[in-house]
PDB file of N, CA and C in Angstrom:
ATOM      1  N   UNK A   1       0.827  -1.194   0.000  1.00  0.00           N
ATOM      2  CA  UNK A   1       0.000   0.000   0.000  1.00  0.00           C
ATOM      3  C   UNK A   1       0.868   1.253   0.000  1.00  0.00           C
ATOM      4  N   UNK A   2       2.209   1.203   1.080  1.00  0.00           N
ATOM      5  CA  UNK A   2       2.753   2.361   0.736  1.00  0.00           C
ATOM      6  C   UNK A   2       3.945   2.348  -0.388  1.00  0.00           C
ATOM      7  N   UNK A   3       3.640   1.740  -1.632  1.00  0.00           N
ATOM      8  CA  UNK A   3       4.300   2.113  -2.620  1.00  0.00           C
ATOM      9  C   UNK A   3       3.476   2.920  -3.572  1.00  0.00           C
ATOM     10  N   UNK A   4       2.043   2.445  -3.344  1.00  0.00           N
ATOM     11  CA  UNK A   4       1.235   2.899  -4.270  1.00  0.00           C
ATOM     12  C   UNK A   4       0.782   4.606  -3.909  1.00  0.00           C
ATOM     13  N   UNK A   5       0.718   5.002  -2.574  1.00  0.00           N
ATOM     14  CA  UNK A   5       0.760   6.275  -2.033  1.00  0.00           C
ATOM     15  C   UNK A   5       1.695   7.092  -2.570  1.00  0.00           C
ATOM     16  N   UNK A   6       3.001   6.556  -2.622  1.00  0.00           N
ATOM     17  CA  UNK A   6       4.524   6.775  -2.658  1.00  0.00           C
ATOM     18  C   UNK A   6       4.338   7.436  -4.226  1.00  0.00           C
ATOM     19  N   UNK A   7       4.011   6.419  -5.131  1.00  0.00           N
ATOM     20  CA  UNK A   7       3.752   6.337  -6.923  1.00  0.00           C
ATOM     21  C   UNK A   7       2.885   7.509  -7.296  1.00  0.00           C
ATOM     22  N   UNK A   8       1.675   7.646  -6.237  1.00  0.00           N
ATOM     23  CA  UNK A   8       0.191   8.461  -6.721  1.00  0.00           C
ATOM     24  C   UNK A   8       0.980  10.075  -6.359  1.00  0.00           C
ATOM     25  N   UNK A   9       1.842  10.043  -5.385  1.00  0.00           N
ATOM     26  CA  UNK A   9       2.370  11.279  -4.894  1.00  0.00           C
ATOM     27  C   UNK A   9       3.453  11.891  -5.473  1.00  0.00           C
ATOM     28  N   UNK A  10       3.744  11.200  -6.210  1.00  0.00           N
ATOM     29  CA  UNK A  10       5.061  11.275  -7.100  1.00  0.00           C
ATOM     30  C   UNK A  10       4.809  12.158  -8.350  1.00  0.00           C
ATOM     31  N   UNK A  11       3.056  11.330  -8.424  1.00  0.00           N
ATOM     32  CA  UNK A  11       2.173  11.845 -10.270  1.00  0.00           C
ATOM     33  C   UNK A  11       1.956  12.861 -10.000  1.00  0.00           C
ATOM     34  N   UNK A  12       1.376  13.122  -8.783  1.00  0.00           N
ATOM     35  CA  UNK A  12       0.694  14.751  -8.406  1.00  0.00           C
ATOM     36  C   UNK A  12       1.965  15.667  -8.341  1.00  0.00           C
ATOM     37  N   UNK A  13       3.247  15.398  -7.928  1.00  0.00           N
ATOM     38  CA  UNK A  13       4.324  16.509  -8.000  1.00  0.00           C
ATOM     39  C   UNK A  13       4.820  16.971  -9.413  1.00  0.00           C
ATOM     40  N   UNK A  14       5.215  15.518  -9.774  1.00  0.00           N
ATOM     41  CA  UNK A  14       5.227  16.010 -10.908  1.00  0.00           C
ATOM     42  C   UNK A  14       4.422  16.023 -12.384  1.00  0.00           C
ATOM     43  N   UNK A  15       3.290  16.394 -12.172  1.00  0.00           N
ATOM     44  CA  UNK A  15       2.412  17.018 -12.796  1.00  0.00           C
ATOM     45  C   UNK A  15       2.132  18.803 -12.907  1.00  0.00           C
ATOM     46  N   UNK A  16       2.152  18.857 -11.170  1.00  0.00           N
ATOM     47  CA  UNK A  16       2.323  20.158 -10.570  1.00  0.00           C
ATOM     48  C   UNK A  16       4.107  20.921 -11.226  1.00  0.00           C
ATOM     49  N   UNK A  17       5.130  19.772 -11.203  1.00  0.00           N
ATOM     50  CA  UNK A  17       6.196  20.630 -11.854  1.00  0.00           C
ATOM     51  C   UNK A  17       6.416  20.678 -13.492  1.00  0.00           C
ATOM     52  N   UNK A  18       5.876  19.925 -14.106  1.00  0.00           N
ATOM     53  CA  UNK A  18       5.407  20.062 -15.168  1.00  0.00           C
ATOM     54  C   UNK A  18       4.487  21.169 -15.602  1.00  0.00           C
ATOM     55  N   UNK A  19       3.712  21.859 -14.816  1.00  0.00           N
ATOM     56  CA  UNK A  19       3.066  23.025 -14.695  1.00  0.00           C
ATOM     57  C   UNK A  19       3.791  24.223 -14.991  1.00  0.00           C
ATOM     58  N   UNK A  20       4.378  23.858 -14.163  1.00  0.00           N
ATOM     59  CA  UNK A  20       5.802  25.626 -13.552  1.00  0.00           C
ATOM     60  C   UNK A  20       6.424  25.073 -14.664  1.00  0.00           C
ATOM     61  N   UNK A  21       7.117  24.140 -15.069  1.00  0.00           N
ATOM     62  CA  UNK A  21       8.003  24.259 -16.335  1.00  0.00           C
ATOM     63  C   UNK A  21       7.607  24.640 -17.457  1.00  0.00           C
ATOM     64  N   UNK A  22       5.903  24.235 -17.445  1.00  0.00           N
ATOM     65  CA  UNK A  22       5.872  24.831 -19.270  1.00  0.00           C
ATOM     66  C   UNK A  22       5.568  25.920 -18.652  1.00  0.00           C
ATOM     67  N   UNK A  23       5.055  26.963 -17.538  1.00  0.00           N
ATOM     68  CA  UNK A  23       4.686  28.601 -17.530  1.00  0.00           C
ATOM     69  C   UNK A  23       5.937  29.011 -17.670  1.00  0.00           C
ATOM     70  N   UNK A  24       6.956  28.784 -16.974  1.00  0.00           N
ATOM     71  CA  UNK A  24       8.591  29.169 -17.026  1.00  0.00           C
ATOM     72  C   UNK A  24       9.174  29.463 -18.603  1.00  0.00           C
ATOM     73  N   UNK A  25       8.611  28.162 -19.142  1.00  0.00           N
ATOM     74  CA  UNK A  25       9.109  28.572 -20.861  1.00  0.00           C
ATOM     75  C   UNK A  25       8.121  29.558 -21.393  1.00  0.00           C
ATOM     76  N   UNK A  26       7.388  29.821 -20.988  1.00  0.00           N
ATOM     77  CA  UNK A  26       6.311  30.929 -21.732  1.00  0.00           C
ATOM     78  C   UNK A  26       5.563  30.283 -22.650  1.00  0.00           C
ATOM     79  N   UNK A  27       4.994  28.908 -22.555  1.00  0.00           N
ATOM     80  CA  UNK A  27       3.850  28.069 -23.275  1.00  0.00           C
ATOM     81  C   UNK A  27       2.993  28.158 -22.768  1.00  0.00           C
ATOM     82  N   UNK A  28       1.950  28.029 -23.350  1.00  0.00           N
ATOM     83  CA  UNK A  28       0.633  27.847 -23.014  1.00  0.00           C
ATOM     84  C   UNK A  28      -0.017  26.701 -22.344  1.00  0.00           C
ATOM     85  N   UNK A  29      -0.423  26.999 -21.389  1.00  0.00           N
ATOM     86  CA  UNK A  29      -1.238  26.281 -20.199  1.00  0.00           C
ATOM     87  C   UNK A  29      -2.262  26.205 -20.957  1.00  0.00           C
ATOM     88  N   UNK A  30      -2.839  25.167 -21.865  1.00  0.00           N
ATOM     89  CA  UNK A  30      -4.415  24.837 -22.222  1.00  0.00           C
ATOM     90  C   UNK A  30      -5.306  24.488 -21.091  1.00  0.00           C
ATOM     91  N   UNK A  31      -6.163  24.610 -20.779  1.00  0.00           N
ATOM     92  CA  UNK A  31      -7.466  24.040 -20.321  1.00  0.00           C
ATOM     93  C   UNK A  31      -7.632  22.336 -20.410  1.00  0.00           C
ATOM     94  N   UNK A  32      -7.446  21.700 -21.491  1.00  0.00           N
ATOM     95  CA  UNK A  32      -7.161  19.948 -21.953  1.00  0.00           C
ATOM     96  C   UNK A  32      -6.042  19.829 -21.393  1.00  0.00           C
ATOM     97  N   UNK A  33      -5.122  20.266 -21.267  1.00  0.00           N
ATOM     98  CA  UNK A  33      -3.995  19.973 -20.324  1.00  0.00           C
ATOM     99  C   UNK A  33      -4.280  19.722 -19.007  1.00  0.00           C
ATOM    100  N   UNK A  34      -4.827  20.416 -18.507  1.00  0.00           N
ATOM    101  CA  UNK A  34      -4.892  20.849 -16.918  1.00  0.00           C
ATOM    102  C   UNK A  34      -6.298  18.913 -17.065  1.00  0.00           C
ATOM    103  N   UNK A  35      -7.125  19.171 -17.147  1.00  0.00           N
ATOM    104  CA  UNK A  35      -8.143  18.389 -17.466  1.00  0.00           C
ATOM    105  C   UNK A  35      -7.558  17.157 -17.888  1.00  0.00           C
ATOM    106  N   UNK A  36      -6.667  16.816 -18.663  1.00  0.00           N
ATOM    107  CA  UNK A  36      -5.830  15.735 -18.724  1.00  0.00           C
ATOM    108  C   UNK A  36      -5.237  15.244 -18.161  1.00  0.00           C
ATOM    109  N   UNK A  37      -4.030  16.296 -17.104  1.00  0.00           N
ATOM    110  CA  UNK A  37      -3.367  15.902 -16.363  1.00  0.00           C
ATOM    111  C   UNK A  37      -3.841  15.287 -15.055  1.00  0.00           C
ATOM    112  N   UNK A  38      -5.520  16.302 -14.702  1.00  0.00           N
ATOM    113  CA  UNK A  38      -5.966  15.544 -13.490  1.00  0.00           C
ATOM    114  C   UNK A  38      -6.604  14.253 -13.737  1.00  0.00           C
ATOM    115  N   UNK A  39      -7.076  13.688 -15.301  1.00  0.00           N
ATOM    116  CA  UNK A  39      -7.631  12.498 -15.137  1.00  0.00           C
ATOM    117  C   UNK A  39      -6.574  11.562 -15.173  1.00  0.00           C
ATOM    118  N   UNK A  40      -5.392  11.813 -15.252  1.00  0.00           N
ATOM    119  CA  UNK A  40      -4.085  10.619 -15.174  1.00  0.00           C
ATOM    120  C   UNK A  40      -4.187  10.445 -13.533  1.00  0.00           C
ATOM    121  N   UNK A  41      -3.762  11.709 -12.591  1.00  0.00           N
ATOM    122  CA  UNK A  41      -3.519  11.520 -11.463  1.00  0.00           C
ATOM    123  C   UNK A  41      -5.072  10.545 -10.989  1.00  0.00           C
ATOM    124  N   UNK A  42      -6.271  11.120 -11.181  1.00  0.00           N
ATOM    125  CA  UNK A  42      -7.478  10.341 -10.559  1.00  0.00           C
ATOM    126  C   UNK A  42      -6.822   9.037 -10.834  1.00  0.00           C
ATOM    127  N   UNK A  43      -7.125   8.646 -12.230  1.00  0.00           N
ATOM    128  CA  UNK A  43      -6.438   7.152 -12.463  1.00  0.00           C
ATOM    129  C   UNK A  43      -5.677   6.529 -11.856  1.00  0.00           C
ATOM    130  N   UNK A  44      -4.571   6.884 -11.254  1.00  0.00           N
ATOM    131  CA  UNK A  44      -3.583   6.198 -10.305  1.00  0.00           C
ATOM    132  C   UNK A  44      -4.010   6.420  -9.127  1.00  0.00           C
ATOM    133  N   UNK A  45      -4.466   7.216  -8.817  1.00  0.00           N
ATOM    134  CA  UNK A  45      -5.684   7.449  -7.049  1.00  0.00           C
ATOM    135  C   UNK A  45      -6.366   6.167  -6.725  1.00  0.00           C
ATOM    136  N   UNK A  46      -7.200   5.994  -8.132  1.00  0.00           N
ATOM    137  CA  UNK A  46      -7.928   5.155  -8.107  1.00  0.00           C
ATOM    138  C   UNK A  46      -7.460   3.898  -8.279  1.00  0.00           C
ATOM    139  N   UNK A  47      -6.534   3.198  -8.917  1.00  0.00           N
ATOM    140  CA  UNK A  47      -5.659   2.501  -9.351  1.00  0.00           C
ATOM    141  C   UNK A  47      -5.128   2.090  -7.669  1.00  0.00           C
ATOM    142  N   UNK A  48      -4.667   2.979  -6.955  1.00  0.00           N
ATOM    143  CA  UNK A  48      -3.818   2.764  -5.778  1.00  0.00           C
ATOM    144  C   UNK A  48      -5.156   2.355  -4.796  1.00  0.00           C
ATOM    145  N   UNK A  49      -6.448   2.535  -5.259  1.00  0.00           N
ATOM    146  CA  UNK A  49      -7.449   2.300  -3.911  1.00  0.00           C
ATOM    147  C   UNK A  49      -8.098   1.439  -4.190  1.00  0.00           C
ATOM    148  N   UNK A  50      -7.890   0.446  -5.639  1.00  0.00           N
ATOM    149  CA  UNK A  50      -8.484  -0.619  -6.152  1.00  0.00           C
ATOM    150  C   UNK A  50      -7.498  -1.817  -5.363  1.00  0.00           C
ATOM    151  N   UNK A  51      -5.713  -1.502  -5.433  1.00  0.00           N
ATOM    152  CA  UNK A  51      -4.777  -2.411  -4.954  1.00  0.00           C
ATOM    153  C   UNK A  51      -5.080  -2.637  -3.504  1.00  0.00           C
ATOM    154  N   UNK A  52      -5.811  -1.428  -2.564  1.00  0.00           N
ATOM    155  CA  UNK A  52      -5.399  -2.046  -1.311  1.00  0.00           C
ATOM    156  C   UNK A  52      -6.719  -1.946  -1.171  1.00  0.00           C
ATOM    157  N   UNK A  53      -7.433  -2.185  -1.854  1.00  0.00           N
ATOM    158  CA  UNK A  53      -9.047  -3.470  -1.301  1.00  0.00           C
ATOM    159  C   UNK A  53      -8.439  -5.037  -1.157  1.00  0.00           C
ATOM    160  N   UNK A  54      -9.701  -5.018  -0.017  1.00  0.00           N
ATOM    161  CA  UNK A  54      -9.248  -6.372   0.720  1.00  0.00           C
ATOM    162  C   UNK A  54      -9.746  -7.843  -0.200  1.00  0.00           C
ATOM    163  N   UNK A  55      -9.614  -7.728  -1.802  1.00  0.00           N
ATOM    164  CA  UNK A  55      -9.951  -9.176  -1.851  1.00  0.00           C
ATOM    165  C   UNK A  55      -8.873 -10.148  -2.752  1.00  0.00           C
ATOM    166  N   UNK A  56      -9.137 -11.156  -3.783  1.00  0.00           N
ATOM    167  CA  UNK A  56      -7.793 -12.130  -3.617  1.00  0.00           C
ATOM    168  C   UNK A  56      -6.876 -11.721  -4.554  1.00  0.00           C
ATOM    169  N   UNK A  57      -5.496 -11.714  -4.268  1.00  0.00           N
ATOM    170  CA  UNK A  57      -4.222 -11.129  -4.800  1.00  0.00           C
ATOM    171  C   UNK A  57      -4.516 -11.527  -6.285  1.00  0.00           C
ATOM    172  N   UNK A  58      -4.808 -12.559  -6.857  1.00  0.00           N
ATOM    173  CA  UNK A  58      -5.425 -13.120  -7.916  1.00  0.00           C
ATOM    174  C   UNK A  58      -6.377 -12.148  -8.724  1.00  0.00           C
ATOM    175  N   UNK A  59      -6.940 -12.321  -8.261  1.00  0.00           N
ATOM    176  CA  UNK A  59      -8.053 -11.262  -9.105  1.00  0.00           C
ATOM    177  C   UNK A  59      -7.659  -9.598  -9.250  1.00  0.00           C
ATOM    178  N   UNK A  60      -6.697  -9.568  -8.354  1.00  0.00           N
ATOM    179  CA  UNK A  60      -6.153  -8.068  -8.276  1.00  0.00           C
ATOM    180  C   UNK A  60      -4.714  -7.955  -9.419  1.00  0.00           C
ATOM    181  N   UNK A  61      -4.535  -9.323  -9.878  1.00  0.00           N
ATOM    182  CA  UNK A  61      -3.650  -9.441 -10.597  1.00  0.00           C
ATOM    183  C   UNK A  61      -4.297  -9.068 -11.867  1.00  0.00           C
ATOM    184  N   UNK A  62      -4.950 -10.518 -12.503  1.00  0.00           N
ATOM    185  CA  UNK A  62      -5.831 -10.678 -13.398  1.00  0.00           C
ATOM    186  C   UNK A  62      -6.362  -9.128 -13.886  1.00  0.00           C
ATOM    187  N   UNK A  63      -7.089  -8.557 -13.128  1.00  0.00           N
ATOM    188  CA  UNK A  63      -7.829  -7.076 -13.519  1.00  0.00           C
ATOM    189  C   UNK A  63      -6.681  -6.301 -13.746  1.00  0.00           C
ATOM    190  N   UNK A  64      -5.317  -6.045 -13.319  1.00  0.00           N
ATOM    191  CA  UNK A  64      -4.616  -5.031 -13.386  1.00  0.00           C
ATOM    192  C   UNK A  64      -3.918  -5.254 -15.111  1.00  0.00           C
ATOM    193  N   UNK A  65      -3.800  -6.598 -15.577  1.00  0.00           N
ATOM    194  CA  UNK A  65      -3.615  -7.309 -16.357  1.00  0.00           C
ATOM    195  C   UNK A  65      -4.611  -6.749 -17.549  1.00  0.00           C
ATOM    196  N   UNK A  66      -5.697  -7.337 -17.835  1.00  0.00           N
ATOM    197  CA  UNK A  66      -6.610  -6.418 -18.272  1.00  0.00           C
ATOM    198  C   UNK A  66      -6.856  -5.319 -18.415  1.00  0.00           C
ATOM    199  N   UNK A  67      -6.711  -4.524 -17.486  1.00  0.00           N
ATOM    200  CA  UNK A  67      -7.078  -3.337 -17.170  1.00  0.00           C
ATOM    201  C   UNK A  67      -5.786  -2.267 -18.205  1.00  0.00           C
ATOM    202  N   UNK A  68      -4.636  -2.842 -18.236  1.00  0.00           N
ATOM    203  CA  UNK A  68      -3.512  -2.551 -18.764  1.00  0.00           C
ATOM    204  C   UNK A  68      -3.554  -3.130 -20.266  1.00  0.00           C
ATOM    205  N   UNK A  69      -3.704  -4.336 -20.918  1.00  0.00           N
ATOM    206  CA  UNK A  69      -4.139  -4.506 -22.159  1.00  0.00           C
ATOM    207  C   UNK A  69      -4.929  -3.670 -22.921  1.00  0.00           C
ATOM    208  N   UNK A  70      -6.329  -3.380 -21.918  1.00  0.00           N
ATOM    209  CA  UNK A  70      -7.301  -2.379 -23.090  1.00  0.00           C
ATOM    210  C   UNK A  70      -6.945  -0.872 -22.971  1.00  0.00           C
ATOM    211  N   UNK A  71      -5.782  -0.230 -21.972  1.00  0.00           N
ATOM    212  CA  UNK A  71      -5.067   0.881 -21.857  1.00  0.00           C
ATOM    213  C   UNK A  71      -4.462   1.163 -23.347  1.00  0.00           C
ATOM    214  N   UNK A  72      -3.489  -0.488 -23.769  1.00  0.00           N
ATOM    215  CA  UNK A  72      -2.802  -0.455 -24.833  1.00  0.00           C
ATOM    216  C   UNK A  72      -3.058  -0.318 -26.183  1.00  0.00           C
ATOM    217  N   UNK A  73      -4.470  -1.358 -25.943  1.00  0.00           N
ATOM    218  CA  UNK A  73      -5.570  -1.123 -27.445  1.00  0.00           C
ATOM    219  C   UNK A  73      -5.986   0.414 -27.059  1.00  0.00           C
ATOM    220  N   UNK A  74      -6.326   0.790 -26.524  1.00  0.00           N
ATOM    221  CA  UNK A  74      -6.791   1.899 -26.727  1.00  0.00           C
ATOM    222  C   UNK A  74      -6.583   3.000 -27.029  1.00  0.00           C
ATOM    223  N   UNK A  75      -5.137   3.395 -26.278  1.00  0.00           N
ATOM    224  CA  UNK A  75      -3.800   4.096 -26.600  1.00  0.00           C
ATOM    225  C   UNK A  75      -3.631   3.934 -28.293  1.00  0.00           C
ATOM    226  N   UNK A  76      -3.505   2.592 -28.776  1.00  0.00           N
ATOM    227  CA  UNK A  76      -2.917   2.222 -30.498  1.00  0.00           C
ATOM    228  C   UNK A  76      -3.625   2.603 -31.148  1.00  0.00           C
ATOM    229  N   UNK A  77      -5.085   2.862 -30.716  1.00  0.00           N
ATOM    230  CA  UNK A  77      -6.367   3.171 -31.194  1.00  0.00           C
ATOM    231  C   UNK A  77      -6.137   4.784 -31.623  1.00  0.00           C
ATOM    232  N   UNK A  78      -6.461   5.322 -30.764  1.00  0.00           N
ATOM    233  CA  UNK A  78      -6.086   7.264 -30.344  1.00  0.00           C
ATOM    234  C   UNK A  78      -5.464   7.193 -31.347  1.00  0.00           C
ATOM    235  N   UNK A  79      -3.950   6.786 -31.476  1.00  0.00           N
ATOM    236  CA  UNK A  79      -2.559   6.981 -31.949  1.00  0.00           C
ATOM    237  C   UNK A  79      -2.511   6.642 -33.572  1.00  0.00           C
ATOM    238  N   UNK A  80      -3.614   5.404 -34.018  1.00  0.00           N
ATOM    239  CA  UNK A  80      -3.744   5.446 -35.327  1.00  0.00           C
ATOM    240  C   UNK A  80      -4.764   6.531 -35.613  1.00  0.00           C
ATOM    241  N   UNK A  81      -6.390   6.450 -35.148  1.00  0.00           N
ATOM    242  CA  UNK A  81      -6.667   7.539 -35.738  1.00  0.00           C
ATOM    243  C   UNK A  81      -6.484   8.852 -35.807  1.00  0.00           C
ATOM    244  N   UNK A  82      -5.686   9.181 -34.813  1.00  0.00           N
ATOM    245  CA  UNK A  82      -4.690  10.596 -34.650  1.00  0.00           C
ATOM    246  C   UNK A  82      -3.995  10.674 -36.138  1.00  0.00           C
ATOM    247  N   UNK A  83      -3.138   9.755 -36.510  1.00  0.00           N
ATOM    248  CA  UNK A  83      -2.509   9.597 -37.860  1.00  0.00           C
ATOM    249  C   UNK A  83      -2.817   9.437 -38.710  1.00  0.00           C
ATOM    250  N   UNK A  84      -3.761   8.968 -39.240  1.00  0.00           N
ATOM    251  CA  UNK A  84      -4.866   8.935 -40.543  1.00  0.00           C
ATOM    252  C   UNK A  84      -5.618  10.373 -40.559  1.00  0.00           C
ATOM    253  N   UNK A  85      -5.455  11.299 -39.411  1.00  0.00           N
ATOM    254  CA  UNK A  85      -6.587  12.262 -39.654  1.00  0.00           C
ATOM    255  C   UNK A  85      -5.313  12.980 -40.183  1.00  0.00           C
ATOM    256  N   UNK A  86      -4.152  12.790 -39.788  1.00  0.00           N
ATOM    257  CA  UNK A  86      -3.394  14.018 -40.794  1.00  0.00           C
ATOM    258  C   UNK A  86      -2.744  13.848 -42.128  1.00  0.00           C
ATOM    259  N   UNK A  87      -2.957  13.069 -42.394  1.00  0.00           N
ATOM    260  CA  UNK A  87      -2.953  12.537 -43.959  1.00  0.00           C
ATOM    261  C   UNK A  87      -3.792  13.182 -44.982  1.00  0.00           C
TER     262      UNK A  87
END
């Protein structure tokens, strides 16, 4: 449990310094940024409060397993039709 605290606290800093670095360069802070960045951190919040429910290490495997496969399809997904639209 306290690695996953450790991991979730890590996203929120540096997210937050990722902040100050792009204002520092004089880029633009979008709105989808900010909104992006907090649904990564929720994700690992949530991610870290799914691991330390109390049921079998097994199934906490299995789902994280899954849960990480359709991340990947989904990700390849974005990433092709991202690339066909600029063609």
């Amino acid at each position: 449990m306290g690695i996953v605290i450790t991991i979730a606290t890590f996203a929120v800093l540096g997210f937050i310094g990722w902040l100050i670095y792009r204002a520092v360069r004089g880029r633009q802070v979008k709105a989808h940024h900010i909104t992006y960045g907090i649904a990564v951190i929720t994700g690992i919040f949530t991610y870290g409060f799914f691991l330390s429910m109390n049921i079998l290490q097994p199934v906490k495997i299995l789902v994280s397993i899954l849960l990480g496969m359709a991340l990947i399809v989904l990700a390849a997904y974005l990433q092709r039709r991202r690339q066909s639209s600029k063609q």
